[in-house]
C-alpha atoms as a PDB file:
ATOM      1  CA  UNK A   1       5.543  43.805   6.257  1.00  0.00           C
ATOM      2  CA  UNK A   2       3.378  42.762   3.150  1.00  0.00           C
ATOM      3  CA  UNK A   3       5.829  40.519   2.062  1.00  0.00           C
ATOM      4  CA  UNK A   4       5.598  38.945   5.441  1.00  0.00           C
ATOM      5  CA  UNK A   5       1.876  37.950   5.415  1.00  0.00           C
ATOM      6  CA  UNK A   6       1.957  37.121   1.480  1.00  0.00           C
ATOM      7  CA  UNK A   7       4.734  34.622   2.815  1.00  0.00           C
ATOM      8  CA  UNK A   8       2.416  33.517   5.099  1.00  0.00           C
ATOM      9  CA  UNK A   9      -0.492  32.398   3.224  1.00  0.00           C
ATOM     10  CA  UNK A  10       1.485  30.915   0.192  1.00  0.00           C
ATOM     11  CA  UNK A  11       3.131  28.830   3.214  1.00  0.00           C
ATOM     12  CA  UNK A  12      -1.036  27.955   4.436  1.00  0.00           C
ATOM     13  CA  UNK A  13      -2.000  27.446   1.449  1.00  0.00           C
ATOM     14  CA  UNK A  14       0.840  25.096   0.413  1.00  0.00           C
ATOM     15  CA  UNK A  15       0.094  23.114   3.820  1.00  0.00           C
ATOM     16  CA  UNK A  16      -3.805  22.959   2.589  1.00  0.00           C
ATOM     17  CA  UNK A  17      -2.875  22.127  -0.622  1.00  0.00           C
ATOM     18  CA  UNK A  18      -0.456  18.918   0.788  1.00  0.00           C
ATOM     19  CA  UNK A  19      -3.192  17.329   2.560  1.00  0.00           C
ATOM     20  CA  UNK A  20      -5.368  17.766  -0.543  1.00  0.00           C
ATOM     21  CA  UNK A  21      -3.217  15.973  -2.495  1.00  0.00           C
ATOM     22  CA  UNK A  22      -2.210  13.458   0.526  1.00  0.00           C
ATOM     23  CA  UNK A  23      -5.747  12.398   1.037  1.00  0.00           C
ATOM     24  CA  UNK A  24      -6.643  12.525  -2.403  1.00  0.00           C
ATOM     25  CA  UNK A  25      -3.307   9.984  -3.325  1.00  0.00           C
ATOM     26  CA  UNK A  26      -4.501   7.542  -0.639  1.00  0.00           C
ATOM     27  CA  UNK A  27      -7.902   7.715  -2.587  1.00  0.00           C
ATOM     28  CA  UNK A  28      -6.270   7.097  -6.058  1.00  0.00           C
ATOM     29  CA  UNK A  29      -4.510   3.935  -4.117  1.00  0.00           C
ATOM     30  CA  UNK A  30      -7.729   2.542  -2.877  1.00  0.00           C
ATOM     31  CA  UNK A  31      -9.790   2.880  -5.957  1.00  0.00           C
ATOM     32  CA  UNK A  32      -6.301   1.340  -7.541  1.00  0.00           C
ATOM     33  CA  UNK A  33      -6.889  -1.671  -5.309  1.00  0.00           C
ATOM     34  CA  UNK A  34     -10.283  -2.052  -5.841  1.00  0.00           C
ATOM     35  CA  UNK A  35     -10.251  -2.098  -9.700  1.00  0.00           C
ATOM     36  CA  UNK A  36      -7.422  -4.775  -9.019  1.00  0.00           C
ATOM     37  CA  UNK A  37      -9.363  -6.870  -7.144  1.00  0.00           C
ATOM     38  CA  UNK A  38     -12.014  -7.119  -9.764  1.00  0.00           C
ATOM     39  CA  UNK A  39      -9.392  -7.407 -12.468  1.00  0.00           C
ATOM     40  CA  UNK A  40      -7.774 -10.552 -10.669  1.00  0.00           C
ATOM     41  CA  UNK A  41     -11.281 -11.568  -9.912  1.00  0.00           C
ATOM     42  CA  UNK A  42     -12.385 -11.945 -13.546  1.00  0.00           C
ATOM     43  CA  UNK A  43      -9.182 -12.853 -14.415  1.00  0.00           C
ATOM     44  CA  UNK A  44      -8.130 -15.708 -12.431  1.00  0.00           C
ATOM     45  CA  UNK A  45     -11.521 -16.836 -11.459  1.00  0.00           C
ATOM     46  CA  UNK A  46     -10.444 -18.096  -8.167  1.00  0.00           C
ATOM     47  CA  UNK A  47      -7.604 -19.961  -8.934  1.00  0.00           C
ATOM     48  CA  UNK A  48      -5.300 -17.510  -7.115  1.00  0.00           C
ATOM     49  CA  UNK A  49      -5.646 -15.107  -3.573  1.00  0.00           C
ATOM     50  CA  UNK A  50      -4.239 -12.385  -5.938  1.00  0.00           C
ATOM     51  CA  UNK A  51      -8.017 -10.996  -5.443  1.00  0.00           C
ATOM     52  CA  UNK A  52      -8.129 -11.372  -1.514  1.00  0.00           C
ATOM     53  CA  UNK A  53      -5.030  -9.587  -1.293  1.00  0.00           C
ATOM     54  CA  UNK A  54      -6.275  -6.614  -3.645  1.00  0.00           C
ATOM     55  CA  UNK A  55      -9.627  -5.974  -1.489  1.00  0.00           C
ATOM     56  CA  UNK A  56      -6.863  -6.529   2.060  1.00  0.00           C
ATOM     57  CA  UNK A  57      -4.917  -4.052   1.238  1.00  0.00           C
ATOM     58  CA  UNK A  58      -7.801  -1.979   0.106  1.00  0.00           C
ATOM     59  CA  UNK A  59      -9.059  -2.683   3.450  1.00  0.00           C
ATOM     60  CA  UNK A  60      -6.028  -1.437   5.352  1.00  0.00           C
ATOM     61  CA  UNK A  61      -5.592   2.002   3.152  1.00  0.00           C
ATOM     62  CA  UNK A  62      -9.129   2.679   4.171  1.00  0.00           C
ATOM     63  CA  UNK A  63      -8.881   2.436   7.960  1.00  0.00           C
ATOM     64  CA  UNK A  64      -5.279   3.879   7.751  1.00  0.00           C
ATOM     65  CA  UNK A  65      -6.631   6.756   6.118  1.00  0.00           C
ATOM     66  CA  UNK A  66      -9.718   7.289   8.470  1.00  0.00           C
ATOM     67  CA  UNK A  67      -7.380   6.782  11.224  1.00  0.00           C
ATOM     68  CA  UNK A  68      -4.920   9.219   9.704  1.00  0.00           C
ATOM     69  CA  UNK A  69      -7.990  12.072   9.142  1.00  0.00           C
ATOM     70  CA  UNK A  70      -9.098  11.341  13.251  1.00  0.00           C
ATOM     71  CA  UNK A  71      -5.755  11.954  14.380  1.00  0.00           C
ATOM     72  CA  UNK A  72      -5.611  14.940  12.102  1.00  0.00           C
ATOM     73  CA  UNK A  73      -8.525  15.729  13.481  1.00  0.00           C
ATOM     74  CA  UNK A  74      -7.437  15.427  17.108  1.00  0.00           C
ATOM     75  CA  UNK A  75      -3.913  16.986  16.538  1.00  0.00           C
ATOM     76  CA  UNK A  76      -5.316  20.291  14.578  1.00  0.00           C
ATOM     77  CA  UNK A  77      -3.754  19.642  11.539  1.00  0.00           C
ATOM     78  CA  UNK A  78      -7.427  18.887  10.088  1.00  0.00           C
ATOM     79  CA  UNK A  79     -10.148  21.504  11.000  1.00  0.00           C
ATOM     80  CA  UNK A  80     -13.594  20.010  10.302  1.00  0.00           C
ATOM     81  CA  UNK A  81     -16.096  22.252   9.408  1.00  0.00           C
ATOM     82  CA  UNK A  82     -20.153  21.557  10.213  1.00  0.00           C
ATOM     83  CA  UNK A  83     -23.012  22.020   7.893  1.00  0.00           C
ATOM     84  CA  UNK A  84     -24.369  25.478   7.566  1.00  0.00           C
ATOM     85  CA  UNK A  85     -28.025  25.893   8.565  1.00  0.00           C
END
């Protein structure tokens, strides 16, 4: 029986610890983008759209990833939690 619930929250916590890293990985791919679009920027000095397509697909993580955390959200996978008074 104590086996049983220890099973239980290794599995939760595993799950919690996924979307850490999930969300957290998207992050690491934005901020990616974003220091590559100022790299190409200075770089190329707008000779090529290497720099548009950096801060595009910068763009499209970020709404793909607050689209991703609303259906979380909406699904229960994702509990928010308010501000304490």
């Amino acid at each position: 029986m104590a086996s049983d619930r220890r099973d239980t929250y290794f599995f939760v916590a595993g799950i919690a610890l996924m979307k850490t890293l999930f969300i957290v990985a998207f992050l690491g791919l934005i901020i990616y983008n974003l220091g590559a679009g100022l790299y190409y920027m200075l770089v190329d000095k707008g000779t090529t759209k290497r720099t548009v397509n950096a801060l595009t697909r910068r763009i499209a993580l970020s709404v793909l990833l607050i689209l991703l955390v609303i259906a979380g959200i909406a699904t229960g996978i994702i509990e928010p939690h308010g501000l304490s008074a």
